[in-house]
PDB file of N, CA and C in Angstrom:
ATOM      1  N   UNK A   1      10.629 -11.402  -3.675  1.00  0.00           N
ATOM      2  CA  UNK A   1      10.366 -10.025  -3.294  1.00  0.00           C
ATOM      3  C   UNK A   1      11.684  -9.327  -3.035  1.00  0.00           C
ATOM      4  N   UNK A   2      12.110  -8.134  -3.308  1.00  0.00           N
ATOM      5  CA  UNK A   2      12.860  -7.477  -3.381  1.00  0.00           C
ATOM      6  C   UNK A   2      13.015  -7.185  -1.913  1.00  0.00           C
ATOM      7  N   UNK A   3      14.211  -7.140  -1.193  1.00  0.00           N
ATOM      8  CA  UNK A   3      14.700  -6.968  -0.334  1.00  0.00           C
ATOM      9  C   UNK A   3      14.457  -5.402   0.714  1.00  0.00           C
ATOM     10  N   UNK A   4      14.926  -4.740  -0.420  1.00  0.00           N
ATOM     11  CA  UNK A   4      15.321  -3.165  -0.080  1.00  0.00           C
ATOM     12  C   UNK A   4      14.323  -2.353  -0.798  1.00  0.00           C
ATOM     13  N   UNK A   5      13.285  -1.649   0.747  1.00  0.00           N
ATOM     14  CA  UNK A   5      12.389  -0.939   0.264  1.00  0.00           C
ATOM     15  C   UNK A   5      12.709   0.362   0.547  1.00  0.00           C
ATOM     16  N   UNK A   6      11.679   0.898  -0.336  1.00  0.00           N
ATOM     17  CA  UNK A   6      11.565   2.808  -0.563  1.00  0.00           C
ATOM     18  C   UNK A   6      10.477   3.364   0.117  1.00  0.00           C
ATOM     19  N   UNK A   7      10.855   4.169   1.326  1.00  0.00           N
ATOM     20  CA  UNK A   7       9.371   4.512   1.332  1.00  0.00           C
ATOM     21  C   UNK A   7       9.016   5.691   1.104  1.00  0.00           C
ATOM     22  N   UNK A   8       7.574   6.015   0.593  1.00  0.00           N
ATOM     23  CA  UNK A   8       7.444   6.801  -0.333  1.00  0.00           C
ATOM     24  C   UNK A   8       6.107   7.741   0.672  1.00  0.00           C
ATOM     25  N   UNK A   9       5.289   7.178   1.506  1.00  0.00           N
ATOM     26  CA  UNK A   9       4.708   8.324   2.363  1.00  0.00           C
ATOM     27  C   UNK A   9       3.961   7.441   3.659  1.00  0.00           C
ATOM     28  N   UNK A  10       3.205   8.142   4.016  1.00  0.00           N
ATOM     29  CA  UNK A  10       2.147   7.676   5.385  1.00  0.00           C
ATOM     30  C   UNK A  10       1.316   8.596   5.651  1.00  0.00           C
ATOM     31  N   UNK A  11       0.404   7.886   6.317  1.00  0.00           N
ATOM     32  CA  UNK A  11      -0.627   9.184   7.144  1.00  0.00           C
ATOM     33  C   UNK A  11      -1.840   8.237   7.173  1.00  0.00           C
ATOM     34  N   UNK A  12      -2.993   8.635   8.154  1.00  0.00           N
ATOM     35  CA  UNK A  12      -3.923   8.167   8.349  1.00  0.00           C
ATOM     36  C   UNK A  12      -4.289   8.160   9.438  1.00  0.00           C
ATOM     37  N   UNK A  13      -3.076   7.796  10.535  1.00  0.00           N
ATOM     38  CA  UNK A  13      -3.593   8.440  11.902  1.00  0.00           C
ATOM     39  C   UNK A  13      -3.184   9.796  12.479  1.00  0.00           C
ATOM     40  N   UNK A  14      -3.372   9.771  13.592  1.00  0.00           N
ATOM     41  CA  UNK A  14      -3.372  11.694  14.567  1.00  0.00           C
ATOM     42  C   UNK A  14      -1.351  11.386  14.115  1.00  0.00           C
ATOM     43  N   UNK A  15      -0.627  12.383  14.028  1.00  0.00           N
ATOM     44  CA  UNK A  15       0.201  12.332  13.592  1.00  0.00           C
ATOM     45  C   UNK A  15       1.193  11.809  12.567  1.00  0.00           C
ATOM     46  N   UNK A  16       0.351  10.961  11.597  1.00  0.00           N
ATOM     47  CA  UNK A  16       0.693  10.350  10.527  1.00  0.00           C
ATOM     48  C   UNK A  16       1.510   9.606  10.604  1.00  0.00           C
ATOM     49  N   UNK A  17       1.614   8.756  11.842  1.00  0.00           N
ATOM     50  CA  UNK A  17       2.597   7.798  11.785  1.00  0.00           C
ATOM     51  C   UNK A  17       2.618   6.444  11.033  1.00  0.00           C
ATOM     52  N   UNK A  18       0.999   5.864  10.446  1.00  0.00           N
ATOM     53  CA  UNK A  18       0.743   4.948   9.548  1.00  0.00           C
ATOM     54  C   UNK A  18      -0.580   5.650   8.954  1.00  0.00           C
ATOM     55  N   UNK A  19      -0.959   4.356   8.666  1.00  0.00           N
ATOM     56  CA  UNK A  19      -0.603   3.417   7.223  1.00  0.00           C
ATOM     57  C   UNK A  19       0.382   4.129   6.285  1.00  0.00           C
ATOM     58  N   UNK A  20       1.263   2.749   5.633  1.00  0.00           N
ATOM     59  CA  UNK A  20       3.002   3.409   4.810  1.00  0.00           C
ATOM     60  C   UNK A  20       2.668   2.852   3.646  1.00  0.00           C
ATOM     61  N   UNK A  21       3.338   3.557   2.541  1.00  0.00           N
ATOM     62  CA  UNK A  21       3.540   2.781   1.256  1.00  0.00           C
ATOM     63  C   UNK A  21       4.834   2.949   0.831  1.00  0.00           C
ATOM     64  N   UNK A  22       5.341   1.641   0.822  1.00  0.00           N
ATOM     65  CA  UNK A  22       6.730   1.322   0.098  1.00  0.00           C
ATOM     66  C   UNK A  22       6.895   1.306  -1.570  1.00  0.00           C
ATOM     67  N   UNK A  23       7.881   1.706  -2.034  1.00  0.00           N
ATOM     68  CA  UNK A  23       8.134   1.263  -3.081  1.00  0.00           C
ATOM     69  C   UNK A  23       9.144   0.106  -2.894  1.00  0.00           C
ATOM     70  N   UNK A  24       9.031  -1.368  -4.119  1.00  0.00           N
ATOM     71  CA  UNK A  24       9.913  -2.294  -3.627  1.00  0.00           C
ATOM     72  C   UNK A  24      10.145  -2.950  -5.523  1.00  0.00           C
ATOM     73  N   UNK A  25      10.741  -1.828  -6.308  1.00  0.00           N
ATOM     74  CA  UNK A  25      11.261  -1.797  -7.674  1.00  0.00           C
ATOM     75  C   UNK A  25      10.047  -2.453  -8.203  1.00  0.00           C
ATOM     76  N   UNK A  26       9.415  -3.594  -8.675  1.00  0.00           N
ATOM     77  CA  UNK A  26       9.049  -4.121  -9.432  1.00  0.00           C
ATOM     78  C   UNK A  26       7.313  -4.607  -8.919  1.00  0.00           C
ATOM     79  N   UNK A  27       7.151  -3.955  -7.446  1.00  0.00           N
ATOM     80  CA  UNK A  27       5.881  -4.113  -6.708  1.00  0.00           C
ATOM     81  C   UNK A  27       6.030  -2.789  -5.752  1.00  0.00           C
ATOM     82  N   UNK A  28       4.560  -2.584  -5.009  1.00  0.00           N
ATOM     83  CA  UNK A  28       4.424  -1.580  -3.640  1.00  0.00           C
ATOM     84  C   UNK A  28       4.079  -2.916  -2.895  1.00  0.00           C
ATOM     85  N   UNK A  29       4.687  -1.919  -1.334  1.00  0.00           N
ATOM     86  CA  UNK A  29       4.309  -2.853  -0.023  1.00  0.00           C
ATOM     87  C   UNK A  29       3.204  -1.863   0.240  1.00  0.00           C
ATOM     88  N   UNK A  30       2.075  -2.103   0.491  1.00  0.00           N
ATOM     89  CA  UNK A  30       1.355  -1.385   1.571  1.00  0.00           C
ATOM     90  C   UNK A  30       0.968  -2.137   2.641  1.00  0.00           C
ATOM     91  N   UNK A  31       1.039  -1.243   3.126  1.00  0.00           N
ATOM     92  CA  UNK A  31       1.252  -1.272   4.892  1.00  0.00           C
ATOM     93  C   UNK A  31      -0.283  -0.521   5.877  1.00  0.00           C
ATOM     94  N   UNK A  32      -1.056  -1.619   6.321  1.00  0.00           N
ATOM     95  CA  UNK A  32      -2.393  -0.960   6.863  1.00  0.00           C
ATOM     96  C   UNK A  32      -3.103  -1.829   8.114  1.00  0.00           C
ATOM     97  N   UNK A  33      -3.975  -1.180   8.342  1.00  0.00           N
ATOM     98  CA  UNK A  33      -4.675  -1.530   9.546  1.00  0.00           C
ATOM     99  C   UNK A  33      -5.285  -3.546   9.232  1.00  0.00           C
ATOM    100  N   UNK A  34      -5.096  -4.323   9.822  1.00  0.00           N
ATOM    101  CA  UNK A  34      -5.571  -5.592   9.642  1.00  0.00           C
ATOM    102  C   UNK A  34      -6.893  -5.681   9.400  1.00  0.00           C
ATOM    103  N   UNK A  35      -7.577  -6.560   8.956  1.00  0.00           N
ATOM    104  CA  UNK A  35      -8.887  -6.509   8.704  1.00  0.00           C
ATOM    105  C   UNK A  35      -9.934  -7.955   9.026  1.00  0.00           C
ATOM    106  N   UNK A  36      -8.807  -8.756   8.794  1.00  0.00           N
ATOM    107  CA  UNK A  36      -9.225 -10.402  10.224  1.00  0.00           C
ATOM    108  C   UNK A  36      -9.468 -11.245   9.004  1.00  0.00           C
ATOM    109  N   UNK A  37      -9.017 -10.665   7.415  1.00  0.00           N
ATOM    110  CA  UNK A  37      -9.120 -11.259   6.545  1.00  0.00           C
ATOM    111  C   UNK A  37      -7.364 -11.455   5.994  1.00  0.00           C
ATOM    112  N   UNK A  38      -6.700 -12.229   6.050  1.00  0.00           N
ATOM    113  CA  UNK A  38      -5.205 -12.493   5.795  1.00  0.00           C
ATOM    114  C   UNK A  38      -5.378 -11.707   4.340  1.00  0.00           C
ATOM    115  N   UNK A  39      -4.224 -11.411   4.008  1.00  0.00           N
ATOM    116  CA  UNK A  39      -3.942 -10.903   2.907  1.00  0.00           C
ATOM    117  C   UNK A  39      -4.263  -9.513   2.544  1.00  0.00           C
ATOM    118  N   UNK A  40      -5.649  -8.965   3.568  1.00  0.00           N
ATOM    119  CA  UNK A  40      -6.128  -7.833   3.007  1.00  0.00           C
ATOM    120  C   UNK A  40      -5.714  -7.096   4.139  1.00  0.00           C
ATOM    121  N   UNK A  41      -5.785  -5.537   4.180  1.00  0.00           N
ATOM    122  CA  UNK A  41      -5.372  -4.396   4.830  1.00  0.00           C
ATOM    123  C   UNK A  41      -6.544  -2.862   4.472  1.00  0.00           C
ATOM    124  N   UNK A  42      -6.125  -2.537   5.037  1.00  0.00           N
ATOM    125  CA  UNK A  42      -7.374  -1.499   4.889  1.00  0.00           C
ATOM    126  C   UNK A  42      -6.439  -0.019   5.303  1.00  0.00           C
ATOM    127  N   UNK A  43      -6.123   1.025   4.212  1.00  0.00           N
ATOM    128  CA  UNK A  43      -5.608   2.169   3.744  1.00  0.00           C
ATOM    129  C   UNK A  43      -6.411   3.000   3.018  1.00  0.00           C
ATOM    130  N   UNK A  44      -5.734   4.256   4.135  1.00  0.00           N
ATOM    131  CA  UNK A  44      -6.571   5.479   3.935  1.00  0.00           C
ATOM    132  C   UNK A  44      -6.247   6.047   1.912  1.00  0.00           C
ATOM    133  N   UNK A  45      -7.751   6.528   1.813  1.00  0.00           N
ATOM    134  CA  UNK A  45      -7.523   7.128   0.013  1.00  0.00           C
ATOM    135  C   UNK A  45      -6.068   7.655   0.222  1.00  0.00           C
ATOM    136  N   UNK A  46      -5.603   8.662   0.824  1.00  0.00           N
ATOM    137  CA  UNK A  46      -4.824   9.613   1.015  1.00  0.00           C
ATOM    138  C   UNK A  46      -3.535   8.595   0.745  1.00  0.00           C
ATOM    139  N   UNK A  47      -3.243   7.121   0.933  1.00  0.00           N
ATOM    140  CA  UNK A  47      -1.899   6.691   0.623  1.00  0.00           C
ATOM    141  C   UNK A  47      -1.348   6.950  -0.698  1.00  0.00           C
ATOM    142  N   UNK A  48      -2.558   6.584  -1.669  1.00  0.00           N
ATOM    143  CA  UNK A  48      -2.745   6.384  -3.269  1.00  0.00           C
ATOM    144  C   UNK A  48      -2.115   7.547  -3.516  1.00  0.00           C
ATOM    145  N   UNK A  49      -1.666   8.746  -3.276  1.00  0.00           N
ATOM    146  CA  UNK A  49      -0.785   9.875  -3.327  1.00  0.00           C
ATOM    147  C   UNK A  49       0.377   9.572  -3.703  1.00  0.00           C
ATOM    148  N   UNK A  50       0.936   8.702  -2.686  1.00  0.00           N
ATOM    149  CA  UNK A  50       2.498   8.670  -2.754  1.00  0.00           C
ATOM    150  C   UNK A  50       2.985   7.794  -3.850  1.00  0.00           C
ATOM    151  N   UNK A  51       2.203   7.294  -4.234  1.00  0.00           N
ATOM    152  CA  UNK A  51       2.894   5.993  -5.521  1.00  0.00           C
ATOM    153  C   UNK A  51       3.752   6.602  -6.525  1.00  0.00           C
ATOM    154  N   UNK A  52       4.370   6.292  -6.932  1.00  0.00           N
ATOM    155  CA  UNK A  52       5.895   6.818  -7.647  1.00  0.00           C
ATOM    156  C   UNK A  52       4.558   7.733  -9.482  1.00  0.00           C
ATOM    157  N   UNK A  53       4.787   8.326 -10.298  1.00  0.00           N
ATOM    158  CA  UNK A  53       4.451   9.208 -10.816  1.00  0.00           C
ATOM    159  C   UNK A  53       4.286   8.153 -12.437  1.00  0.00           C
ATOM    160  N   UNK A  54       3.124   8.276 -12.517  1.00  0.00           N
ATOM    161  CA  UNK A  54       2.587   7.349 -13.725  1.00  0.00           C
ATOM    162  C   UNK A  54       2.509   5.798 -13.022  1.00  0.00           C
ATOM    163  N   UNK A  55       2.453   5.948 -11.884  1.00  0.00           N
ATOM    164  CA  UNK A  55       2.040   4.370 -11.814  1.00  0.00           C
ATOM    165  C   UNK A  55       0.789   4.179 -10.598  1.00  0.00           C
ATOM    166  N   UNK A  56       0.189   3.042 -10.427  1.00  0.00           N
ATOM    167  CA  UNK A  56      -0.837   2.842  -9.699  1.00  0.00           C
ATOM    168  C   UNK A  56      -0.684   1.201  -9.137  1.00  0.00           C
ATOM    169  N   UNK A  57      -1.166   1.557  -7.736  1.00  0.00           N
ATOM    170  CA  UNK A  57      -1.636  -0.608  -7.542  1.00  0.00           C
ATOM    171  C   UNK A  57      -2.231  -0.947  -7.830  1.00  0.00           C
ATOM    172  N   UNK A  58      -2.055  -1.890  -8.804  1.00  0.00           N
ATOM    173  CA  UNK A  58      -2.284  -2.550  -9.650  1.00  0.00           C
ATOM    174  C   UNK A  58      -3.226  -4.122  -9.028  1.00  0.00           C
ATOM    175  N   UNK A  59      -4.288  -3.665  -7.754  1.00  0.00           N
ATOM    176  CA  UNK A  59      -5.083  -4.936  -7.092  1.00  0.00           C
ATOM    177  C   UNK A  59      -6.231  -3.914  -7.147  1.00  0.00           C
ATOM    178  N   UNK A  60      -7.292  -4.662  -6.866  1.00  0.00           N
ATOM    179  CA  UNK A  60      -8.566  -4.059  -6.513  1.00  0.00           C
ATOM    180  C   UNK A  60      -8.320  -3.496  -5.451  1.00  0.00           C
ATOM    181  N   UNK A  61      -9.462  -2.262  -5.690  1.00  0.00           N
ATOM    182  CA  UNK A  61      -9.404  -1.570  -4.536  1.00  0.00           C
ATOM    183  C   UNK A  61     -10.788  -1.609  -3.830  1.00  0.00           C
ATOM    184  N   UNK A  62     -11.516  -1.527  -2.619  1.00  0.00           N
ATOM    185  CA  UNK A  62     -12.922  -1.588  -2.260  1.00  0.00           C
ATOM    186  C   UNK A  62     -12.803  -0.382  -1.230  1.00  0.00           C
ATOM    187  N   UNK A  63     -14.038   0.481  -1.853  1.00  0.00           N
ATOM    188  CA  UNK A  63     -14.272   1.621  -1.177  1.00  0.00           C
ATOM    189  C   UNK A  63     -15.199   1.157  -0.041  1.00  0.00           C
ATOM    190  N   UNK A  64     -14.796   1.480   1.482  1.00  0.00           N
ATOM    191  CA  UNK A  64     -15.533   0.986   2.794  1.00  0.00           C
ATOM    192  C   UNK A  64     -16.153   2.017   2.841  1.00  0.00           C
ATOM    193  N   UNK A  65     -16.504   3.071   1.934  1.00  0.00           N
ATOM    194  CA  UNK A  65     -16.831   4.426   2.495  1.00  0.00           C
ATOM    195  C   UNK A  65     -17.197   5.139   3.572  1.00  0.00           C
ATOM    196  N   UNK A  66     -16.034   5.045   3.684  1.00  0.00           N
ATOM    197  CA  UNK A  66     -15.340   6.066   5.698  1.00  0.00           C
ATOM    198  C   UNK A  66     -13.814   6.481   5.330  1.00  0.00           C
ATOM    199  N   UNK A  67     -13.397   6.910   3.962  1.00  0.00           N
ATOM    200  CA  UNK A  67     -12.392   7.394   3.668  1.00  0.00           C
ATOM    201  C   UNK A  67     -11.043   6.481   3.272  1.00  0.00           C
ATOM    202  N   UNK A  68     -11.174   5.030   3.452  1.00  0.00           N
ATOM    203  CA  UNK A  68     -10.443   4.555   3.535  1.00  0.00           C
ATOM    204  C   UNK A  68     -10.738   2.772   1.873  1.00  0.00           C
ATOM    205  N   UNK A  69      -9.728   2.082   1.709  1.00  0.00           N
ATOM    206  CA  UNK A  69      -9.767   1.150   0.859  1.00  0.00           C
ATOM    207  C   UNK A  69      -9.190  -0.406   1.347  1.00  0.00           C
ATOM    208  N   UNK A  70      -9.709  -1.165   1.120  1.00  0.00           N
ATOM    209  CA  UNK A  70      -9.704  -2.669   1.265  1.00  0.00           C
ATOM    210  C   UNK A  70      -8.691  -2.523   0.095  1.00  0.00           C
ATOM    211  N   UNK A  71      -7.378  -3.440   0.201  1.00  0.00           N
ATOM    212  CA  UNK A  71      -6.587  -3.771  -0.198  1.00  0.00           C
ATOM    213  C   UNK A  71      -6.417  -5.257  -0.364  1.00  0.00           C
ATOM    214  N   UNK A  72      -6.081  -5.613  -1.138  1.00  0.00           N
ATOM    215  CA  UNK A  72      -5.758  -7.348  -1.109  1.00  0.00           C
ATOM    216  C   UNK A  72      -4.237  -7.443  -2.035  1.00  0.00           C
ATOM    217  N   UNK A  73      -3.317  -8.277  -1.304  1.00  0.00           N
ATOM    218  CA  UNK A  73      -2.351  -8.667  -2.365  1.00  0.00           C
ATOM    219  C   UNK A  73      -1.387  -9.964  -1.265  1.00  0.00           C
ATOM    220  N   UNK A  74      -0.387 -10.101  -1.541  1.00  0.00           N
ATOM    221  CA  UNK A  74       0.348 -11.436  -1.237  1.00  0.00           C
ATOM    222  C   UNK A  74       1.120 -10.927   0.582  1.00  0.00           C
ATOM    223  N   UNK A  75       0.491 -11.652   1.805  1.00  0.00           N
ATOM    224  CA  UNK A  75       1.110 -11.109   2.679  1.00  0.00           C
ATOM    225  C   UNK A  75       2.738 -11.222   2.990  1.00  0.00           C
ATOM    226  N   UNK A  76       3.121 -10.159   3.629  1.00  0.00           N
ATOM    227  CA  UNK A  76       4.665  -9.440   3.821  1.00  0.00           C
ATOM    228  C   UNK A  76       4.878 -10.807   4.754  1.00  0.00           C
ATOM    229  N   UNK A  77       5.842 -11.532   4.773  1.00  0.00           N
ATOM    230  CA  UNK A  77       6.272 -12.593   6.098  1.00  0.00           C
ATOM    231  C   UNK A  77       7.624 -12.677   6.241  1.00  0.00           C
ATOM    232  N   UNK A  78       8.732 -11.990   5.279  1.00  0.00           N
ATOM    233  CA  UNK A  78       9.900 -12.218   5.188  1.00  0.00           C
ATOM    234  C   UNK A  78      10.066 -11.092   6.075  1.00  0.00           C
ATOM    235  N   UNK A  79      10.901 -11.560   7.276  1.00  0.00           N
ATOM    236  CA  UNK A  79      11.428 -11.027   8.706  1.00  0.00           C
ATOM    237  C   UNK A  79      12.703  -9.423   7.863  1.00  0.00           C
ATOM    238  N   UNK A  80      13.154  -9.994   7.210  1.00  0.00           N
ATOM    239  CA  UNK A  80      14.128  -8.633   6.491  1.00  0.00           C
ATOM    240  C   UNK A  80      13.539  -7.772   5.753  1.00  0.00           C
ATOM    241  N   UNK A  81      12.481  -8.015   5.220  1.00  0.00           N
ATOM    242  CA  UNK A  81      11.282  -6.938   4.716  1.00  0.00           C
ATOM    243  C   UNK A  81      10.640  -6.609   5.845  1.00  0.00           C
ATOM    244  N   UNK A  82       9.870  -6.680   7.091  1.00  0.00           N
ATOM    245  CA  UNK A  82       9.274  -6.646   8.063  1.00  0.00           C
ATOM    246  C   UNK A  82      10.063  -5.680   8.704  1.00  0.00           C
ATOM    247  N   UNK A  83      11.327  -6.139   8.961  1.00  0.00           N
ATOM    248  CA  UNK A  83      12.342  -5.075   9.913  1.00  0.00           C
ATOM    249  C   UNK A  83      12.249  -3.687   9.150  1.00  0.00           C
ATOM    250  N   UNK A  84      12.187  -3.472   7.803  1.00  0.00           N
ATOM    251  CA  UNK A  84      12.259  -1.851   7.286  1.00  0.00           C
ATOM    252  C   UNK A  84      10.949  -1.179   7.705  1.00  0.00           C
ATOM    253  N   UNK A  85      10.026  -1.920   8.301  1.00  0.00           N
ATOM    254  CA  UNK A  85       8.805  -1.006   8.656  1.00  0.00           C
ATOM    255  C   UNK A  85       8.597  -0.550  10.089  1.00  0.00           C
ATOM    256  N   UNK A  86       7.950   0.021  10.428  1.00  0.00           N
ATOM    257  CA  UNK A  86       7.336   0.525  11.722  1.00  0.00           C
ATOM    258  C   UNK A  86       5.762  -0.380  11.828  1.00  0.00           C
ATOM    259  N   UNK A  87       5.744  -1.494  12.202  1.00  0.00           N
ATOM    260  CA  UNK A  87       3.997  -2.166  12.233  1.00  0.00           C
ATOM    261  C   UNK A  87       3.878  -2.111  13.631  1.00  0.00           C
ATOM    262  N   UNK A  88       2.748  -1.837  13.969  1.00  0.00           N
ATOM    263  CA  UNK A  88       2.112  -1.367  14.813  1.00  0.00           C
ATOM    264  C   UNK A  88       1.255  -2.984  15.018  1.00  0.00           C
ATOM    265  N   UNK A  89       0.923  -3.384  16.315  1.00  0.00           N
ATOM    266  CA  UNK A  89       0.291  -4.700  16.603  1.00  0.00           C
ATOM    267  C   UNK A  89      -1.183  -4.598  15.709  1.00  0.00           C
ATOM    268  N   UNK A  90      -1.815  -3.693  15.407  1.00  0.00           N
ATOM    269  CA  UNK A  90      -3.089  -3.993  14.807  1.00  0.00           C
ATOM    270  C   UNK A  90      -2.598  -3.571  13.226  1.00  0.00           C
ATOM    271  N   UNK A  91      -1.414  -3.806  12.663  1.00  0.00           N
ATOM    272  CA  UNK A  91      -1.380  -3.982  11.297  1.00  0.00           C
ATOM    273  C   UNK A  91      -0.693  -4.750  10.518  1.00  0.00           C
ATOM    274  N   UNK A  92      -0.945  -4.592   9.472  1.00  0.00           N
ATOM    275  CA  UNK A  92       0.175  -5.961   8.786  1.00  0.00           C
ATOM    276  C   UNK A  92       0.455  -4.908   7.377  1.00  0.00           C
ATOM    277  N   UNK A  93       0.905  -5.848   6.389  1.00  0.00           N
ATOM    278  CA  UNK A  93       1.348  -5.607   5.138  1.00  0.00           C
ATOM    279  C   UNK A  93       1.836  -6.490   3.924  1.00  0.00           C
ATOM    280  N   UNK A  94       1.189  -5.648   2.800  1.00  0.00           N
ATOM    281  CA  UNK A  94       0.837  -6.917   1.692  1.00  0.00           C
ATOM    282  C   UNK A  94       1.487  -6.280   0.449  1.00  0.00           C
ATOM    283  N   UNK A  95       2.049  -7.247  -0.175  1.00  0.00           N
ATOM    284  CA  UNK A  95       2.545  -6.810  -1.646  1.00  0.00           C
ATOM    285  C   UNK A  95       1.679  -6.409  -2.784  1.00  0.00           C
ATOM    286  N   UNK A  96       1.933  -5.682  -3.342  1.00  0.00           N
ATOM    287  CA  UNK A  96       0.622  -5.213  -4.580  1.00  0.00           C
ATOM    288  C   UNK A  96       1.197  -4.931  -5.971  1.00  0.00           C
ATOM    289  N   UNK A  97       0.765  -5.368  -6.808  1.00  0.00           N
ATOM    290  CA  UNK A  97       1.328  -5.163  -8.081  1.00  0.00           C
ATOM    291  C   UNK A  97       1.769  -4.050  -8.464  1.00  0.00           C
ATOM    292  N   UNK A  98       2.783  -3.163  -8.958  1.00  0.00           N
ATOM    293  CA  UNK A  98       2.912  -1.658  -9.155  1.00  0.00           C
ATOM    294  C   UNK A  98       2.927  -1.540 -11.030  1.00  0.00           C
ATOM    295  N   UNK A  99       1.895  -1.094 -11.290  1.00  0.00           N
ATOM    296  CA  UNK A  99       1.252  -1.017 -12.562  1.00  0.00           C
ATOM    297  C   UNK A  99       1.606   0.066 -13.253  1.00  0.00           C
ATOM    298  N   UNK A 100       2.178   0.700 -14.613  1.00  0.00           N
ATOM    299  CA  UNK A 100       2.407   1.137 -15.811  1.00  0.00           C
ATOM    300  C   UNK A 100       1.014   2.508 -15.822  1.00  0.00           C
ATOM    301  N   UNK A 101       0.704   3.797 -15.578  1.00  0.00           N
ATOM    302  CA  UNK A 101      -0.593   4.349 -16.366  1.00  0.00           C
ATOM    303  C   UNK A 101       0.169   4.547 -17.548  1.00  0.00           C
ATOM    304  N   UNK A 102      -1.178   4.002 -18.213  1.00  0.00           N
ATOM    305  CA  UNK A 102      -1.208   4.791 -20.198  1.00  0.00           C
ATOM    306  C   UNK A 102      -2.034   5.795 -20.271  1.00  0.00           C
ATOM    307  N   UNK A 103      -1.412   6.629 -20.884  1.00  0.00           N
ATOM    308  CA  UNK A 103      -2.392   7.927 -21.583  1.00  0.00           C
ATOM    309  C   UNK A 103      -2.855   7.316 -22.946  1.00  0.00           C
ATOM    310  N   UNK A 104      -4.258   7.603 -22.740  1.00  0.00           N
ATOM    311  CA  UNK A 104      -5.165   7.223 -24.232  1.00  0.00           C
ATOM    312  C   UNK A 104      -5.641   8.251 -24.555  1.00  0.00           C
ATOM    313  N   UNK A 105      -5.222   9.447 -24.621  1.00  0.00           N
ATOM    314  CA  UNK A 105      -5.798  10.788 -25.183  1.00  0.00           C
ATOM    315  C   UNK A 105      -6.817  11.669 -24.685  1.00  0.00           C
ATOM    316  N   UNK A 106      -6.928  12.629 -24.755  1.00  0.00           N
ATOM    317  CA  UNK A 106      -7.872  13.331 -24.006  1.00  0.00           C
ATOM    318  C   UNK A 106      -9.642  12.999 -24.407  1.00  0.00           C
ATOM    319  N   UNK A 107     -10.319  13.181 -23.498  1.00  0.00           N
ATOM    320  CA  UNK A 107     -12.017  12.916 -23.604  1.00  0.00           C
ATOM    321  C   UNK A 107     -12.323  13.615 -24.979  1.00  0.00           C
ATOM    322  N   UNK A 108     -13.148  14.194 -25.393  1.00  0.00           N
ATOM    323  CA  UNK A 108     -14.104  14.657 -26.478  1.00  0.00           C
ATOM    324  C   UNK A 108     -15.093  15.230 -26.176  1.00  0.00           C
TER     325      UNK A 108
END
């Protein structure tokens, strides 16, 4: 995992101080509320904004419908990745694939 992250936005609580999404070159960190399931995190729709322009995370996403998405990807444990964030005791953060969009032409 790449060392040196980007971060690219937040929001979700009363002053938007979390849930974060990193850019980390070749993956996203997202960064969200724990869910008592390791690996997964739970982020508001509203993160999916900030992802760098033609690209998407590239994990399933599960709509809890209450505004927010179940996340799953490889958990954050390296202490020098950990230090670039702000985590809050009820959250963690997981690596997620950062995926390529293709344009396949317009509908019909």
């Amino acid at each position: 995992m790449s060392k040196k992250l980007r971060f690219l936005g937040r929001g979700g609580t009363p002053g938007d101080t979390c849930p974060s999404l990193y850019d980390a070159e070749d993956h996203y960190v997202t960064q969200g509320w724990r869910t008592g399931t390791p690996g997964t995190v739970e982020i508001p729709h509203l993160l999916l904004g900030f992802a760098d322009h033609d690209t998407f995370i590239g994990s399933p996403l599960t709509d809890t419908g209450r505004g927010t998405f179940l996340v799953s990807g490889d958990p954050v444990t390296d202490p020098e990745v950990l230090a670039q964030m702000e985590i809050e005791p009820n959250e963690a953060a997981v690596k997620v694939p950062k995926m390529e969009r293709t344009f396949y032409g317009a509908a019909s």
